[in-house]
PDB file of N, CA and C in Angstrom:
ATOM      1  N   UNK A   1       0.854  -1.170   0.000  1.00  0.00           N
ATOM      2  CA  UNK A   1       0.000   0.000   0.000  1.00  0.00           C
ATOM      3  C   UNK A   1       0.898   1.231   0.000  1.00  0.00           C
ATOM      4  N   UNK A   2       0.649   2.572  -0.886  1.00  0.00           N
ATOM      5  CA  UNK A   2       1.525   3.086  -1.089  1.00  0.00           C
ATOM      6  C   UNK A   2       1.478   3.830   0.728  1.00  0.00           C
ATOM      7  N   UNK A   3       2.529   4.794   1.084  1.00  0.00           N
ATOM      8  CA  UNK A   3       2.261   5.203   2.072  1.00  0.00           C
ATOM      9  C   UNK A   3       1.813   6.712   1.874  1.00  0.00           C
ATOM     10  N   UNK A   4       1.776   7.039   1.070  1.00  0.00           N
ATOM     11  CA  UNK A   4       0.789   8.294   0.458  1.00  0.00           C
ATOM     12  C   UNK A   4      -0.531   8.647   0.956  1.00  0.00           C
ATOM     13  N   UNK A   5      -1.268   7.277   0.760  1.00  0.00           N
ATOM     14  CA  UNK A   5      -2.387   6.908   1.267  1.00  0.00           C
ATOM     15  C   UNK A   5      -2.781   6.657   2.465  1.00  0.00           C
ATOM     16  N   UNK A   6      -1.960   5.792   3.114  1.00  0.00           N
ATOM     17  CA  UNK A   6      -1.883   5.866   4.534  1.00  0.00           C
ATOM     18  C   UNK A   6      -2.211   6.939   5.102  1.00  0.00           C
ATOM     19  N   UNK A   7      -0.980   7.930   4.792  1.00  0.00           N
ATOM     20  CA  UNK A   7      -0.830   9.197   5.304  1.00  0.00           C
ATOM     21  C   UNK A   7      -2.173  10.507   4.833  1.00  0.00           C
ATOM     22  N   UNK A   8      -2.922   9.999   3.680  1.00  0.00           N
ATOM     23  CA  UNK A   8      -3.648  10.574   3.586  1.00  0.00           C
ATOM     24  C   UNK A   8      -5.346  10.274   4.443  1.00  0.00           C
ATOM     25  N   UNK A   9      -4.882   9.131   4.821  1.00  0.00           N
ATOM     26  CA  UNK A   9      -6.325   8.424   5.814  1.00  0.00           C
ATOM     27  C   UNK A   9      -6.005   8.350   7.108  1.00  0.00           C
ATOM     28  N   UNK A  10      -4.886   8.825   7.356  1.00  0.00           N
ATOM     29  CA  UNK A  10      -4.754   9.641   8.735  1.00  0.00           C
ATOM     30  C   UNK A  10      -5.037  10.860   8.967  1.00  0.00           C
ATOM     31  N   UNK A  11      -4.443  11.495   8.134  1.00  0.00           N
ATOM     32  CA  UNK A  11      -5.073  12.972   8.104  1.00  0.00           C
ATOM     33  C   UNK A  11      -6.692  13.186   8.375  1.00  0.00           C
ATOM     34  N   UNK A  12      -7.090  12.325   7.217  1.00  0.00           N
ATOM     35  CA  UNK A  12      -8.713  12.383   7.287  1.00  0.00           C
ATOM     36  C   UNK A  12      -8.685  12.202   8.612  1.00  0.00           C
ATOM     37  N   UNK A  13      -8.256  11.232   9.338  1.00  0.00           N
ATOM     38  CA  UNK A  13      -9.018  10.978  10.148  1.00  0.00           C
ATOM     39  C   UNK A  13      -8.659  11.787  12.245  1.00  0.00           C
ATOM     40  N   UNK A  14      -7.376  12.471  12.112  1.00  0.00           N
ATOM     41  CA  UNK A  14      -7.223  13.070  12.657  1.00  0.00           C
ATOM     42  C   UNK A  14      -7.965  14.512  12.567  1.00  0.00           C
ATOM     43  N   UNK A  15      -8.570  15.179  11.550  1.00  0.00           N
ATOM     44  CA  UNK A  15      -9.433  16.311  11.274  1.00  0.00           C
ATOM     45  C   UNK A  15     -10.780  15.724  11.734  1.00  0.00           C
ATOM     46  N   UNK A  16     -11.219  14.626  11.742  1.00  0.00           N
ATOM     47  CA  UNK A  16     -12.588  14.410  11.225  1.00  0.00           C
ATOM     48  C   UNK A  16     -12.805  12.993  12.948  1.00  0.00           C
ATOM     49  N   UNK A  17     -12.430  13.696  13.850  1.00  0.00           N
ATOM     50  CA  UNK A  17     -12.761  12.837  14.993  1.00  0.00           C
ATOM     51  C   UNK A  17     -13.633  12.497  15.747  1.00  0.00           C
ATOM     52  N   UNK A  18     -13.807  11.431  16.097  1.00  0.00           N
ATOM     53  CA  UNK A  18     -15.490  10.904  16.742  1.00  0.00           C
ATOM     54  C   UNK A  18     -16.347   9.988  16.243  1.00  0.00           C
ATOM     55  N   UNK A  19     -15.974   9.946  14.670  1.00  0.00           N
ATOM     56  CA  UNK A  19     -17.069   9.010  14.328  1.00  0.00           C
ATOM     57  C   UNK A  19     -16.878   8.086  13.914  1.00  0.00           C
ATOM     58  N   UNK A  20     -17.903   7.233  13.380  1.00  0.00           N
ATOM     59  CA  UNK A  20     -17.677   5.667  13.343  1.00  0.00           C
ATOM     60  C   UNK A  20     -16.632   5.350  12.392  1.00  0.00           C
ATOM     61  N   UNK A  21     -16.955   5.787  11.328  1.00  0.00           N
ATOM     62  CA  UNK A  21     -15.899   5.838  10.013  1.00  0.00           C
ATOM     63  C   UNK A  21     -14.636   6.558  10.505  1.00  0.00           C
ATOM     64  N   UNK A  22     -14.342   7.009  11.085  1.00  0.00           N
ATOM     65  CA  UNK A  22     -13.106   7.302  11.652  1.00  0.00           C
ATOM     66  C   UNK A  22     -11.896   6.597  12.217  1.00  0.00           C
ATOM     67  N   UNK A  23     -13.517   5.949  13.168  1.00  0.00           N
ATOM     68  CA  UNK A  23     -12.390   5.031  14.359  1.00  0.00           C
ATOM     69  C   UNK A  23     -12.367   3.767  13.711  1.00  0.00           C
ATOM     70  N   UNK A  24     -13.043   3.401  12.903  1.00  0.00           N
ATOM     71  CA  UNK A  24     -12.868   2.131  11.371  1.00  0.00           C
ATOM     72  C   UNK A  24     -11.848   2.201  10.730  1.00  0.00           C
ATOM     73  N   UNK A  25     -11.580   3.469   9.993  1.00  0.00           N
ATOM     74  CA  UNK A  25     -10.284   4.084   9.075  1.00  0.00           C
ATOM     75  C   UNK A  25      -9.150   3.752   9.650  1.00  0.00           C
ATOM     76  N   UNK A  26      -9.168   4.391  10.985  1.00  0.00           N
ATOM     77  CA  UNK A  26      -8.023   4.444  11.779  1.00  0.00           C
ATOM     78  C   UNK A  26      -7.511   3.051  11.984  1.00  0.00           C
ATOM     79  N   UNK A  27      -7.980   1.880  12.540  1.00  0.00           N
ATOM     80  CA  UNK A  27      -8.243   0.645  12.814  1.00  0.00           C
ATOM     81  C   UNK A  27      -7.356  -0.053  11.974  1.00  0.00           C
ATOM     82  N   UNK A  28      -8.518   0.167  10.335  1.00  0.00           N
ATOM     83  CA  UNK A  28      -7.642  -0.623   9.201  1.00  0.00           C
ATOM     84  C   UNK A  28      -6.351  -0.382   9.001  1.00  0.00           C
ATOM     85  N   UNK A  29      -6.131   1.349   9.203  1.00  0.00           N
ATOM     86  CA  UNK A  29      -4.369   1.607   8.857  1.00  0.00           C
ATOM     87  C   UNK A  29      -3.979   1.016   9.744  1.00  0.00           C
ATOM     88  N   UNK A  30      -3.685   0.927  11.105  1.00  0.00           N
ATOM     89  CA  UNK A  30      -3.134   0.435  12.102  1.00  0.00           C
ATOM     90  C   UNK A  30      -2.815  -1.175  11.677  1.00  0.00           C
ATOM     91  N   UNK A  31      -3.960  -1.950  11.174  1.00  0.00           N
ATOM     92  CA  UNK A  31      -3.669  -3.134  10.717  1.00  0.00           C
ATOM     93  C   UNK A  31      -3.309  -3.566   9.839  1.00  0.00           C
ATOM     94  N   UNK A  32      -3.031  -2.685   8.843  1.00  0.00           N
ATOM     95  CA  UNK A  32      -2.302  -2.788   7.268  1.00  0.00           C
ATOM     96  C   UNK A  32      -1.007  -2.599   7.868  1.00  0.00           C
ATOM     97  N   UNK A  33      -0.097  -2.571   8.781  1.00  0.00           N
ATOM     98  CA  UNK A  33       0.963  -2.544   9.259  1.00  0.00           C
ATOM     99  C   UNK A  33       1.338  -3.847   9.939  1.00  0.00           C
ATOM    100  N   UNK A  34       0.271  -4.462   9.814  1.00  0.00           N
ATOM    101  CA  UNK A  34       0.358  -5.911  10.722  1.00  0.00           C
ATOM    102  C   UNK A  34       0.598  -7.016   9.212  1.00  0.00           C
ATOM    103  N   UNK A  35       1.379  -7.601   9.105  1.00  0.00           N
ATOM    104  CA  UNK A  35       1.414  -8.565   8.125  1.00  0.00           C
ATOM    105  C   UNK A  35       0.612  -9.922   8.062  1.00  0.00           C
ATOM    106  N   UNK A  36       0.431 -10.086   9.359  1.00  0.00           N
ATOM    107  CA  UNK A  36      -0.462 -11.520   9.628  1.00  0.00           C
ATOM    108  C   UNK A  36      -1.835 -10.903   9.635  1.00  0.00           C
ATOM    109  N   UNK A  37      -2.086 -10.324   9.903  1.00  0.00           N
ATOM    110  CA  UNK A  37      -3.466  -9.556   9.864  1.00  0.00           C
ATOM    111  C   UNK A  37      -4.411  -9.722   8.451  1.00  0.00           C
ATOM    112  N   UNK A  38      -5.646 -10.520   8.635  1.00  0.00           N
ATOM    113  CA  UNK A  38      -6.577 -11.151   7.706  1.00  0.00           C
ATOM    114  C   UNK A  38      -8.108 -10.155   8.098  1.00  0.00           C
ATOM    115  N   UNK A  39      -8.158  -9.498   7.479  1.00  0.00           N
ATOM    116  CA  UNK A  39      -9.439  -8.507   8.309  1.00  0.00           C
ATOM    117  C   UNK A  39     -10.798  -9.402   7.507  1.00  0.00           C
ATOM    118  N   UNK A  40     -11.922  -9.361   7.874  1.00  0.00           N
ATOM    119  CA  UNK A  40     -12.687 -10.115   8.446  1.00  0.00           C
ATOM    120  C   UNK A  40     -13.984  -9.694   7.371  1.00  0.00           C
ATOM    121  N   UNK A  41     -14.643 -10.340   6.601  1.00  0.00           N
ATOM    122  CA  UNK A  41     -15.815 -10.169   5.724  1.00  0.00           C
ATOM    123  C   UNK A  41     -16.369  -8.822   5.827  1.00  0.00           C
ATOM    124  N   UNK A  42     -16.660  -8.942   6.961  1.00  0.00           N
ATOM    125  CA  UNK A  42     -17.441  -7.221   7.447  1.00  0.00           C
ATOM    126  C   UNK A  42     -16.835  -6.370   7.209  1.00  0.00           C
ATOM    127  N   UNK A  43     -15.456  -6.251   7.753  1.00  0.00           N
ATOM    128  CA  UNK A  43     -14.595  -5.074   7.722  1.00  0.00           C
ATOM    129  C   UNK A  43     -14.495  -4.978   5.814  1.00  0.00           C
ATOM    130  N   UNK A  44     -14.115  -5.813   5.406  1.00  0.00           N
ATOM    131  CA  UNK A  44     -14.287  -5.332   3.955  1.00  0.00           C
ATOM    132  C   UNK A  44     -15.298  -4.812   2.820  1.00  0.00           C
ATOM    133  N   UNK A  45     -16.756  -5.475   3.770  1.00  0.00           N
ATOM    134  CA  UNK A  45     -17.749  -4.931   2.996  1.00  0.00           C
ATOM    135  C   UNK A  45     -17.990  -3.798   3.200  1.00  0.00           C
ATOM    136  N   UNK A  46     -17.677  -3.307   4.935  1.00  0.00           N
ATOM    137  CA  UNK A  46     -17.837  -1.970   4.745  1.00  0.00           C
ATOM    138  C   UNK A  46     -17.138  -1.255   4.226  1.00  0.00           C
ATOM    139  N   UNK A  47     -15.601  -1.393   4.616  1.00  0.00           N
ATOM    140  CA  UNK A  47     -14.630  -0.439   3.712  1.00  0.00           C
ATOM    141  C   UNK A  47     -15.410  -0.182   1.991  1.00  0.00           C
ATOM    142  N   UNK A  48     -15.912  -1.086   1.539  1.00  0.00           N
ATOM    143  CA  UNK A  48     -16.286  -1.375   0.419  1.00  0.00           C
ATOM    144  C   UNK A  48     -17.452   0.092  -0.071  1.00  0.00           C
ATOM    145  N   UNK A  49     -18.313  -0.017   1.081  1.00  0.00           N
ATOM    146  CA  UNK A  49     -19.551   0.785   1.214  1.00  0.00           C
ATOM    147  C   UNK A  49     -18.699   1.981   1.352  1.00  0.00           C
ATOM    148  N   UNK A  50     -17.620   2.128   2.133  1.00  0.00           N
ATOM    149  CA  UNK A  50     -17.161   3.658   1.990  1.00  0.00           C
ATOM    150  C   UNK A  50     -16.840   4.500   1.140  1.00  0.00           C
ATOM    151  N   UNK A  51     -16.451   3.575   0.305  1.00  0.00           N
ATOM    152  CA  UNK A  51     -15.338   3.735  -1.115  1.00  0.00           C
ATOM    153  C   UNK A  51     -16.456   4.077  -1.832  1.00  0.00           C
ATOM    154  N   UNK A  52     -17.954   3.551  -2.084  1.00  0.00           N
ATOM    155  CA  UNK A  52     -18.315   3.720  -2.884  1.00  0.00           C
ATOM    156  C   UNK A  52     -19.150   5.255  -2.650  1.00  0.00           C
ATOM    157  N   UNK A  53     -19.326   5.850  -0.992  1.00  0.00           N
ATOM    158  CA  UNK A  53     -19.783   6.570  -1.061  1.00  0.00           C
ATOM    159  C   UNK A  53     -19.151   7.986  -1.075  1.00  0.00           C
ATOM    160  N   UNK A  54     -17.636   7.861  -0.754  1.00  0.00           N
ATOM    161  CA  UNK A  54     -16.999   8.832  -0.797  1.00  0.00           C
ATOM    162  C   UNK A  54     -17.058   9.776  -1.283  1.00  0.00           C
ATOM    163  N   UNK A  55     -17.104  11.354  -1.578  1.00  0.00           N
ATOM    164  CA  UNK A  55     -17.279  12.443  -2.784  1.00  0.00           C
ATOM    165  C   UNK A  55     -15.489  12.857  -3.110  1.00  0.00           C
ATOM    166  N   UNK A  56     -14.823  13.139  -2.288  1.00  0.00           N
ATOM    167  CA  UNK A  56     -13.503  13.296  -2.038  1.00  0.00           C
ATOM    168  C   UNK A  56     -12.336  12.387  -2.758  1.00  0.00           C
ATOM    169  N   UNK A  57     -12.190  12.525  -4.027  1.00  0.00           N
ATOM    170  CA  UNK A  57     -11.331  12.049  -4.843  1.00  0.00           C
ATOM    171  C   UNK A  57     -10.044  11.060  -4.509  1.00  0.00           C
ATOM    172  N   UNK A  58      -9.625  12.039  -4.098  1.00  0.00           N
ATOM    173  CA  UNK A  58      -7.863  11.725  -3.179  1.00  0.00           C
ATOM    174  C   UNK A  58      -8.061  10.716  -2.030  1.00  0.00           C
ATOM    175  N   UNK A  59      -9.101  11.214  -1.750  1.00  0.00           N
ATOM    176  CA  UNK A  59      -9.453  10.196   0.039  1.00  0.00           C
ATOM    177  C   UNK A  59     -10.371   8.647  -0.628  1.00  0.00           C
ATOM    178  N   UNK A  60     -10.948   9.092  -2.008  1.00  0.00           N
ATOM    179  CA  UNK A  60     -11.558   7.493  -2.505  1.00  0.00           C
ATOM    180  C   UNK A  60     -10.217   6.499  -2.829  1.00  0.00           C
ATOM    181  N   UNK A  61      -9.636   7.439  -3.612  1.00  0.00           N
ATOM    182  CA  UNK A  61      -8.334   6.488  -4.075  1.00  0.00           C
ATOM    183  C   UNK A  61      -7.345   6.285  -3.282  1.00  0.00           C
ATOM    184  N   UNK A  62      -7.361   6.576  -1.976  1.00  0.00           N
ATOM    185  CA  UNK A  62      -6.320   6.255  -0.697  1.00  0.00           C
ATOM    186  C   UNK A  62      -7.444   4.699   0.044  1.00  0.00           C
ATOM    187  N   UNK A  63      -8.554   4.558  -0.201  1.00  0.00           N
ATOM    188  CA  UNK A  63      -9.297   4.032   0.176  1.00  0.00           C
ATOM    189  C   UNK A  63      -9.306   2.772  -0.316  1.00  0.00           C
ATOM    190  N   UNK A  64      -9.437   3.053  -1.636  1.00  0.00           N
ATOM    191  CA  UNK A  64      -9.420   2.161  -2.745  1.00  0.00           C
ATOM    192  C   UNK A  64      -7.964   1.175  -2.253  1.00  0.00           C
ATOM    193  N   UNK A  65      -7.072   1.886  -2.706  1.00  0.00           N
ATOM    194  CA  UNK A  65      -5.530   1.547  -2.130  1.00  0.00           C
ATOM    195  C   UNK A  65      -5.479   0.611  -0.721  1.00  0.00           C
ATOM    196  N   UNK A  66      -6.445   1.068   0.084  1.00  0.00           N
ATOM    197  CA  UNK A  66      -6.188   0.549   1.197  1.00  0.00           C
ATOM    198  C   UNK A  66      -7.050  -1.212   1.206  1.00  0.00           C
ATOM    199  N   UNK A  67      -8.177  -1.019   0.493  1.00  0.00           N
ATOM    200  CA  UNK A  67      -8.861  -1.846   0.251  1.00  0.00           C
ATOM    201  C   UNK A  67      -8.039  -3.228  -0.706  1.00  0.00           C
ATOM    202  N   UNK A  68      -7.478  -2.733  -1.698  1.00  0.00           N
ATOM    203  CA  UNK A  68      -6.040  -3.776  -2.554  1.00  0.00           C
ATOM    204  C   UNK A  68      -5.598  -4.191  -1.847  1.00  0.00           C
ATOM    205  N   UNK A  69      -5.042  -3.444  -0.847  1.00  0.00           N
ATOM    206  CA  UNK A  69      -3.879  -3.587   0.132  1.00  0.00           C
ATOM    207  C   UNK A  69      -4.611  -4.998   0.798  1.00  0.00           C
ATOM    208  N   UNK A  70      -5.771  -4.556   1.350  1.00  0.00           N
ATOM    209  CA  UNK A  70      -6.155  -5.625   2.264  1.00  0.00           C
ATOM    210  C   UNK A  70      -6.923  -6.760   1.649  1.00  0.00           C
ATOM    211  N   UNK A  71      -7.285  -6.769   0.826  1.00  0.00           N
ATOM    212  CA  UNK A  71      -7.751  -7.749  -0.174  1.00  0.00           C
ATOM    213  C   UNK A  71      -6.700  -8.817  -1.022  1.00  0.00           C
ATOM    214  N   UNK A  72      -5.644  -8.258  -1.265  1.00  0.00           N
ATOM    215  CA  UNK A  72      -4.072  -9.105  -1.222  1.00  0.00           C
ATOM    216  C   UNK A  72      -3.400  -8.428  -2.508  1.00  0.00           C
ATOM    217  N   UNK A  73      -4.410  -7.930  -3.214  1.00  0.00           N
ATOM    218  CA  UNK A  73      -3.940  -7.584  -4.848  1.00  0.00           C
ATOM    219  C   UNK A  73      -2.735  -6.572  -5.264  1.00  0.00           C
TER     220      UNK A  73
END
């Protein structure tokens, strides 16, 4: 995963504190640093649902990215 992205879904999520999608965001980066780490049907469908609802360009395709990342591709 590039770390571009990372760094850009931290940001989001250090500006944008409190909410569910936040403390989700935050979560996944934290565990995209974990190599054994297999995240779990749910966690991907939602990431999934985020991506698709996103308006924010830069923050879909850091998303997107993160979603490859964790999907194996």
């Amino acid at each position: 995963m590039p770390e571009y992205s990372r760094m850009l879904i931290e940001e989001y999520c250090m500006e944008h504190s409190q909410t569910k999608k936040t403390k989700f965001l935050w979560d996944m980066v934290q565990k995209s640093y974990d190599i054994e780490f297999e995240p779990e049907d749910c966690e991907l469908l939602y990431l999934e649902q985020l991506i698709l609802k996103e308006r924010n360009p830069e923050l879909k395709e850091a998303l997107q990215d993160l979603d490859d990342f964790m999907c194996g591709y």
